[in-house]
Protein backbone atom coordinates (compact mmCIF):
# COMPACT_ATOMS: atom_id res chain seq x y z
CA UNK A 1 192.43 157.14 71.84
CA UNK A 2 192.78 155.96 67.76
CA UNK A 3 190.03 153.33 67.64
CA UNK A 4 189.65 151.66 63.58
CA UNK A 5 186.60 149.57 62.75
CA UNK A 6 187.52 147.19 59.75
CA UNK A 7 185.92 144.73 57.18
CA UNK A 8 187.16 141.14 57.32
CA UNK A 9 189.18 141.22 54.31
CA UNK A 10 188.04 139.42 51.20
CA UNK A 11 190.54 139.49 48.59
CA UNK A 12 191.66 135.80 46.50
CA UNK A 13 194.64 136.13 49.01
CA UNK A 14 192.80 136.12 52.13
CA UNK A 15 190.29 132.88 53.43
CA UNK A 16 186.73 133.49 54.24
CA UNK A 17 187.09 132.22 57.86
CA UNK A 18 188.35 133.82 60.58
CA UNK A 19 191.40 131.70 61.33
CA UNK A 20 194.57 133.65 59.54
CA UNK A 21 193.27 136.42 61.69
CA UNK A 22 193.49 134.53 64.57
CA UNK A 23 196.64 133.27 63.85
CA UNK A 24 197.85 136.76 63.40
CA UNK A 25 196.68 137.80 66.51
CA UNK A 26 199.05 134.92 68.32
CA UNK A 27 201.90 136.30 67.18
CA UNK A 28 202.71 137.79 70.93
CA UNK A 29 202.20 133.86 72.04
CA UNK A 30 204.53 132.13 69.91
CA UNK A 31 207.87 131.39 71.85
CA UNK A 32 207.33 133.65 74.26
CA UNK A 33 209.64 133.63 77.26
CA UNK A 34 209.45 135.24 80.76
CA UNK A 35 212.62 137.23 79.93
CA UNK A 36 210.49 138.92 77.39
CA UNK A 37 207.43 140.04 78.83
CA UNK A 38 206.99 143.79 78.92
CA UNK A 39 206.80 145.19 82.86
CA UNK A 40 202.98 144.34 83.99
CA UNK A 41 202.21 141.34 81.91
CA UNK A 42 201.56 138.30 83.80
CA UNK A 43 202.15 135.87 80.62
CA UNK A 44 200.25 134.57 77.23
CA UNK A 45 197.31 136.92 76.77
CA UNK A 46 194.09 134.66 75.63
CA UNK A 47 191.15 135.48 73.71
CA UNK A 48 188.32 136.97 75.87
CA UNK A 49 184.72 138.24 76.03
CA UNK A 50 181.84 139.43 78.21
CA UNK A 51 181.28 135.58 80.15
CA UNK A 52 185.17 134.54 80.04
CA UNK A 53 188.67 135.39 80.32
CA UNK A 54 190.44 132.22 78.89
CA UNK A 55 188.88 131.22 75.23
CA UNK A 56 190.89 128.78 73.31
CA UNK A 57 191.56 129.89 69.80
CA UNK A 58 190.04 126.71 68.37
CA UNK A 59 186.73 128.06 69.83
CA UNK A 60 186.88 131.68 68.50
CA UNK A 61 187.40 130.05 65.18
CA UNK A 62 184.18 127.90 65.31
CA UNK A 63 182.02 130.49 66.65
CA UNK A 64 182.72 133.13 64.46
CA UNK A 65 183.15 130.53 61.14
CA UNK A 66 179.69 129.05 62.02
CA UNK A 67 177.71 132.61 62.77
CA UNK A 68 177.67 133.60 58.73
CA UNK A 69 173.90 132.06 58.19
CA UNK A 70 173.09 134.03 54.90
CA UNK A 71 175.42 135.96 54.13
CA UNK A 72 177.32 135.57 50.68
CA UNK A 73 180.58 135.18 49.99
CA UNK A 74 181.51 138.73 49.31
CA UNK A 75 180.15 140.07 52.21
CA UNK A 76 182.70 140.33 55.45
CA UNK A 77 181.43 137.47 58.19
CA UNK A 78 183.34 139.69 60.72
CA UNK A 79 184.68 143.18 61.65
CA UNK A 80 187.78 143.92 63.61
CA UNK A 81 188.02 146.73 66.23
CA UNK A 82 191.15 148.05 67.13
CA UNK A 83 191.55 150.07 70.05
CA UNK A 84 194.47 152.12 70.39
CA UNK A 85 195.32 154.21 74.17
CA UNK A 86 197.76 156.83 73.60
CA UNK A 87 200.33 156.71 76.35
CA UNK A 88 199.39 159.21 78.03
CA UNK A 89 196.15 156.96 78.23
CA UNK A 90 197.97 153.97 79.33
CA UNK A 91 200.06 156.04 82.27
CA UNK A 92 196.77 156.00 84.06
CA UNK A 93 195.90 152.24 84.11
CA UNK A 94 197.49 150.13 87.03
CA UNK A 95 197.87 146.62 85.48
CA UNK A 96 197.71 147.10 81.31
CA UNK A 97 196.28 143.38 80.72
CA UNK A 98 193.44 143.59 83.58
CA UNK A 99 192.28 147.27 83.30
CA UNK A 100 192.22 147.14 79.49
CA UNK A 101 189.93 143.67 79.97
CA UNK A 102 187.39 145.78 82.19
CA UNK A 103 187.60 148.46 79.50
CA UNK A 104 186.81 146.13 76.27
CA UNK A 105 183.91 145.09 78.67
CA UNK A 106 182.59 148.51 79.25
CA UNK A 107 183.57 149.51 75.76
CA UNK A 108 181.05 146.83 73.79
CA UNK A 109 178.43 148.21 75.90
CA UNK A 110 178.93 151.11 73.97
CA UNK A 111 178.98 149.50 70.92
CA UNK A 112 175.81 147.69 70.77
CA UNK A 113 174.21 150.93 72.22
CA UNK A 114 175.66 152.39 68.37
CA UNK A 115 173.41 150.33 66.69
CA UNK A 116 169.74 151.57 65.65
CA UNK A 117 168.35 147.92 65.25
CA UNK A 118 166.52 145.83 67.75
CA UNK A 119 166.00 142.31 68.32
CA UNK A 120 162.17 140.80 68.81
CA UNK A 121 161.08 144.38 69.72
CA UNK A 122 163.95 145.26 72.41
CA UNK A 123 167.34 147.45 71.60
CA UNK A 124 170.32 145.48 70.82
CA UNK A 125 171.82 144.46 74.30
CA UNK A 126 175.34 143.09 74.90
CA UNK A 127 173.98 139.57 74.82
CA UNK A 128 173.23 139.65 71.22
CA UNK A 129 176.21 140.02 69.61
CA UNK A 130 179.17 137.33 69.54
CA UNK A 131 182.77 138.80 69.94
CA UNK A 132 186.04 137.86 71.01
CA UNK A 133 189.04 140.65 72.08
CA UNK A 134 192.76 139.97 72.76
CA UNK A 135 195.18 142.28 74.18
CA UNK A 136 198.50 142.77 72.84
CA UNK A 137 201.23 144.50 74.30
CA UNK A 138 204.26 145.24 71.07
CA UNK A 139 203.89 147.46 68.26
CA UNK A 140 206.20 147.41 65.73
CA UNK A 141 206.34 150.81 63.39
CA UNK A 142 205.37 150.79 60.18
CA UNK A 143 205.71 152.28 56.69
CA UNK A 144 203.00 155.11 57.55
CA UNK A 145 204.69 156.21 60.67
CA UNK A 146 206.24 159.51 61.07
CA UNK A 147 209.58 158.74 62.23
CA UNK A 148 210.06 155.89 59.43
CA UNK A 149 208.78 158.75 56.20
CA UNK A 150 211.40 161.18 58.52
CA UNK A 151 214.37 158.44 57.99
CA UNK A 152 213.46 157.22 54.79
CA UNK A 153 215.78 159.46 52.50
CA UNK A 154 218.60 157.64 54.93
CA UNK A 155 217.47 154.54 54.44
CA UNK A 156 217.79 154.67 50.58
CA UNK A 157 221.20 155.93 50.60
CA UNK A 158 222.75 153.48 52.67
CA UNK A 159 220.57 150.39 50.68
CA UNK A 160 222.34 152.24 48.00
CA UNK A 161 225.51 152.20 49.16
CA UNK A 162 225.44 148.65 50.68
CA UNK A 163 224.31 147.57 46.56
CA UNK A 164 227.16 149.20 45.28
CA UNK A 165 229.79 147.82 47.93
CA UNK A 166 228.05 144.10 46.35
CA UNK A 167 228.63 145.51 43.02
CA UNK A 168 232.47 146.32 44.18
CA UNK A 169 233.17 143.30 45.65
CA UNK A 170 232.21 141.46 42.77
CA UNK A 171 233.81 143.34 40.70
CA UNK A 172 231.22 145.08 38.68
CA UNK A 173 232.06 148.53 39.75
CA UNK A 174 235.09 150.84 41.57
CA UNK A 175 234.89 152.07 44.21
CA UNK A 176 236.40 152.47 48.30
CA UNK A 177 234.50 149.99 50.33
CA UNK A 178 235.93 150.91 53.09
CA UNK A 179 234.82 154.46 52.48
CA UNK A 180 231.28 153.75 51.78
CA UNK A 181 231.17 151.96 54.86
CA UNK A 182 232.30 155.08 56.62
CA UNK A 183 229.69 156.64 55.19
CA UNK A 184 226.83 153.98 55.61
CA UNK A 185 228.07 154.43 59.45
CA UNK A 186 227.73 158.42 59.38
CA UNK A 187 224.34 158.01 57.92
CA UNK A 188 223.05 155.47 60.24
CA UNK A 189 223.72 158.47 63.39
CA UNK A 190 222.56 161.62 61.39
CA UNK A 191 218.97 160.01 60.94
CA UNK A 192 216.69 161.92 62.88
CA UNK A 193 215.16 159.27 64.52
CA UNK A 194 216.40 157.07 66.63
CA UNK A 195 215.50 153.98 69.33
CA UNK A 196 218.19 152.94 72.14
CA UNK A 197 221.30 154.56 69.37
CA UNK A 198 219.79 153.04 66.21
CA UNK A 199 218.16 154.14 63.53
CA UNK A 200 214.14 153.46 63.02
CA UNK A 201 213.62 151.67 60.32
CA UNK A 202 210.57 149.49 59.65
CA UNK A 203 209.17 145.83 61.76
CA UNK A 204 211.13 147.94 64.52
CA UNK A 205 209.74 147.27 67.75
CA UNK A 206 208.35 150.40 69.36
CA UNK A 207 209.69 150.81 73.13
CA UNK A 208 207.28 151.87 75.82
CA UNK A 209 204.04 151.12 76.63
CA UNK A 210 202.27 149.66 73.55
CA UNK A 211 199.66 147.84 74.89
CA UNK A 212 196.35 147.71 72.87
CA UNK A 213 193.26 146.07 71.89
CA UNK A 214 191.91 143.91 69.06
CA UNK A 215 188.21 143.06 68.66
CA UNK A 216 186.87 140.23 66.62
CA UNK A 217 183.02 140.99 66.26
CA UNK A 218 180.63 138.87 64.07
CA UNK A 219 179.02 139.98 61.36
CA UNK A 220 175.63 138.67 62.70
CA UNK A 221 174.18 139.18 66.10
CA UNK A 222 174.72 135.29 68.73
CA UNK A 223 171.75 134.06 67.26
CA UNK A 224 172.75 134.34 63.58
CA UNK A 225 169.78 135.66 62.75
CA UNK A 226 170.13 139.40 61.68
CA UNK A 227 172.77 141.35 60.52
CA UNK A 228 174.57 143.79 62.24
CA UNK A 229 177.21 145.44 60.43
CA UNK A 230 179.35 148.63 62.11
CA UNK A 231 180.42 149.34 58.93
CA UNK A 232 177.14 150.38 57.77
CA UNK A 233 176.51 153.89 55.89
CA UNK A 234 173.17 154.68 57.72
CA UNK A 235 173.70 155.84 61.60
CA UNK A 236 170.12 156.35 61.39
CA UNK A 237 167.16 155.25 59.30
CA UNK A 238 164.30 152.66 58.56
CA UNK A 239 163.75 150.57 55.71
CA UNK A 240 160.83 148.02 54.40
CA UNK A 241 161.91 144.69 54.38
CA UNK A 242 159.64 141.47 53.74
CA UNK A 243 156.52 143.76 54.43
CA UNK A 244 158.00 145.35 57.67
CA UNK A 245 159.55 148.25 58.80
CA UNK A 246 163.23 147.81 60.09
CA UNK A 247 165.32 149.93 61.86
CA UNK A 248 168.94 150.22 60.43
CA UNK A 249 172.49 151.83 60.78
CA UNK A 250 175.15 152.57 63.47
CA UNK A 251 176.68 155.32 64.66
CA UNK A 252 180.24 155.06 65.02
CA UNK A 253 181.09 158.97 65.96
CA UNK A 254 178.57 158.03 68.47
CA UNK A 255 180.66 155.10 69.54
CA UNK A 256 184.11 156.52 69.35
CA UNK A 257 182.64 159.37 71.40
CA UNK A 258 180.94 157.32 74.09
CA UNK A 259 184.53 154.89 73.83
CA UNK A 260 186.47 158.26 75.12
CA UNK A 261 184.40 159.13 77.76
CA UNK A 262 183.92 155.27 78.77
CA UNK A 263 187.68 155.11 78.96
CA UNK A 264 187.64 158.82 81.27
CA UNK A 265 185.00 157.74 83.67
CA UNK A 266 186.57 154.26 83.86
CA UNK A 267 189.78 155.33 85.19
CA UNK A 268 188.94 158.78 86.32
CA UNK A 269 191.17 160.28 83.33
CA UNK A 270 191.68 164.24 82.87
CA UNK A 271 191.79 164.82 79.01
CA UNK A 272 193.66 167.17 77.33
CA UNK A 273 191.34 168.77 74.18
CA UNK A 274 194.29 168.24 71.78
CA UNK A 275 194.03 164.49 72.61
CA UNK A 276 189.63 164.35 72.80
CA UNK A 277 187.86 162.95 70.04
CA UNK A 278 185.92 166.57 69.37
CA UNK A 279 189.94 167.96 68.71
CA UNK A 280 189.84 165.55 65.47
CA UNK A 281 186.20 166.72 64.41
CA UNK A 282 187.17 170.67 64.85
CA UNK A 283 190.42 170.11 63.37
CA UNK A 284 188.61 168.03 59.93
CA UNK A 285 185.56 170.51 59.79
CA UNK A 286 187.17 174.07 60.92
CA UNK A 287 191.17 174.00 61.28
CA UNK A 288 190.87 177.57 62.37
CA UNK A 289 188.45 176.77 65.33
CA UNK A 290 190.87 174.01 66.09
CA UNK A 291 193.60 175.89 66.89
CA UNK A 292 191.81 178.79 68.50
CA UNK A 293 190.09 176.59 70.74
CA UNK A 294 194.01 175.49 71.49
CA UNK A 295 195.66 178.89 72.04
CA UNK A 296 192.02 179.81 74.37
CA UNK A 297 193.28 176.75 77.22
CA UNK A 298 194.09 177.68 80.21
CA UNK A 299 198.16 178.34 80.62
CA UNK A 300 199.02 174.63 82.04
CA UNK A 301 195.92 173.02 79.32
CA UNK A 302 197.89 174.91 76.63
CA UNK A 303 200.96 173.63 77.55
CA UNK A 304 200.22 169.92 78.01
CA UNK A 305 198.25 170.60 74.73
CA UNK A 306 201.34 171.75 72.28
CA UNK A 307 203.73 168.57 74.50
CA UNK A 308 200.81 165.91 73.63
CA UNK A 309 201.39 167.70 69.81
CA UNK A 310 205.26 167.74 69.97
CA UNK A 311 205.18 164.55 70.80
CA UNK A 312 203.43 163.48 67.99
CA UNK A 313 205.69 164.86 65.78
CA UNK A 314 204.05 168.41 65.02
CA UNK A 315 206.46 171.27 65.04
CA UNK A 316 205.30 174.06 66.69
CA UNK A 317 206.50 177.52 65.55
CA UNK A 318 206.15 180.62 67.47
CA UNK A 319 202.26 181.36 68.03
CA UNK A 320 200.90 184.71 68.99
CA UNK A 321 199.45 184.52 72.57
CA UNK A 322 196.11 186.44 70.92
CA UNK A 323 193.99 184.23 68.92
CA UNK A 324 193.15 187.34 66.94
CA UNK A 325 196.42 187.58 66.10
CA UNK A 326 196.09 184.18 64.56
CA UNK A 327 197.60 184.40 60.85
CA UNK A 328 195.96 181.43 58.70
CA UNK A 329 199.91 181.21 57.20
CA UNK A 330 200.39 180.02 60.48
CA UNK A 331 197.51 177.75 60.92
CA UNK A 332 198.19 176.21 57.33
CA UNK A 333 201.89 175.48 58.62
CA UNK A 334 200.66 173.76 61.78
CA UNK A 335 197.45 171.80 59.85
CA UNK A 336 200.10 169.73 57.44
CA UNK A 337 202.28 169.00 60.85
CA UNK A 338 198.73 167.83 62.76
CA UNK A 339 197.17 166.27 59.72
CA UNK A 340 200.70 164.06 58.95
CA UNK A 341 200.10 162.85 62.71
CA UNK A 342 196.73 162.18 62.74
CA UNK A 343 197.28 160.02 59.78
CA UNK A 344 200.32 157.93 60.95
CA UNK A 345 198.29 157.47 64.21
CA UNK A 346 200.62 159.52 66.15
CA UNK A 347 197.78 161.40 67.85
CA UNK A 348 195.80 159.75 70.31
CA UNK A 349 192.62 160.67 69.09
């Protein structure tokens, strides 16, 4: 599970309402045909939330543009969550669309439980706070991902060869074309990555099981009267404001962790500790733990452990069986492999 919590963006490029995002987020719905729809999919996915399944765009626009009461202009009106099941996540659901809608639900429980605030006296509860999710089912890989920095001294030899073969054609330079395309052609195979015989190269779509989620949570809570902001730097304290004492912050490792094991009781999922969300924390706060706590698994954990790793694009050399036998040369050789991952959102956690 890779879950992101993110500030509308503000920027002289970007509007202050919610609308490009939207529009963004119906990119799967434009021109789509039933030839095209990925195995489980019923059709168009639509906007949802806690009281409906079918939410026009027109009305997700509204209610987020009108819930901004007080806030200035250079302070984001919403956040976006972006939920991210590894596939090894996704093999467990039975229907993507449905199971991931009965997830978001559960999963926004969780996040207004994150939140040390309350609301006339009472914790925030699920009915005060306004969001809308959509699930989308393509991914398309991007600049950051592993097997595009992997083919990426390929791709700028053959965008330099296919310059010069424009330079030779109009004269401006000598040269074999036919040669250079003989070697554009040998480069194209000897990338290490590939997708269905072709190289990976970026805006690719990604094959498999993609599906994913994509929050759009107001800034302030349905009645537009406080704010409540995920991306706060407090998970805990109280302030004076206007005379009173307020509760503030939220907890998003608290979130992310209840998230995981909201998703494992949901669907009765086994999880692998190279794939939990306390793998991450050991591996950022003691790399040495992390991978002792690896090679201590049972035989078969161990095992699914270094696949869910190889998978993700982490090389894994020979490792003593002893964890005393551990050398840190070792560990520093697998920490760059696991921290490349991690970054790329390779890794599932």
């Amino acid at each position: 599970m890779y879950i992101t919590i993110t500030p509308q963006k503000l920027t002289e490029t970007y509007s202050q309402s919610v609308s490009d995002f939207v529009d963004y987020l119906e990119k799967e719905n434009d021109n789509l045909e039933q030839n095209d729809l990925p195995a489980g999919q019923a059709g168009m996915e639509h906007f949802f939330n806690q009281y409906a399944d079918e939410i026009s765009t027109e009305q997700v626009v509204k209610d987020i543009n009108e819930n901004t009461s007080k806030l200035k202009r250079d302070e984001p009106k919403f956040y976006s969550i972006t939920v991210n099941p590894s596939k090894y996540e996704l093999s467990r659901l039975q229907n993507s669309s449905e199971d991931l809608k009965v997830y978001t639900r559960a999963l926004m429980h969780d996040y207004v439980t994150s939140f040390n605030r309350e609301l006339n006296g009472k914790p925030i509860s699920i009915d005060d706070i306004k969001y809308f999710a959509k699930i989308e089912h393509q991914r398309t890989f991007k600049g950051t991902d592993r097997q595009i920095i992997a083919n990426q001294p390929y791709a700028t030899k053959i965008l330099q060869l296919k310059q010069d073969i424009r330079k030779v054609n109009r004269g401006e330079l000598d040269g074999n074309v036919s040669q250079m395309k003989s070697q554009i052609e040998k480069l194209e195979k000897e990338a290490p990555h590939q997708q269905n015989g072709k190289r990976i190269v970026q805006g690719m779509k990604k094959d498999g099981n993609q599906s994913h989620i994509h929050i759009i949570v107001s800034r302030k809570d349905a009645s537009n009267s406080i704010s409540l902001s995920p991306g706060s730097k407090y998970k805990s304290s109280e302030v004076m404001m206007n005379g009173k004492l307020v509760k503030r912050g939220f907890d998003r490792d608290a979130f992310i962790s209840k998230a995981e094991k909201t998703f494992d009781t949901t669907f009765s999922y086994k999880r692998n500790y190279a794939e939990s969300y306390q793998s991450k924390k050991d591996f950022v706060k003691d790399p040495k733990l992390y991978f002792s706590t690896l090679l201590g698994l049972p035989s078969t954990e161990k095992a699914l452990a270094f696949k869910i790793l190889a998978k993700s694009g982490v090389h894994m050399p020979t490792i003593p069986t002893n964890k005393v036998q551990l050398a840190l040369k070792v560990i520093n050789k697998l920490k760059r492999g696991v921290d490349i991952a991690i970054k790329s959102g390779s890794i599932g956690i």
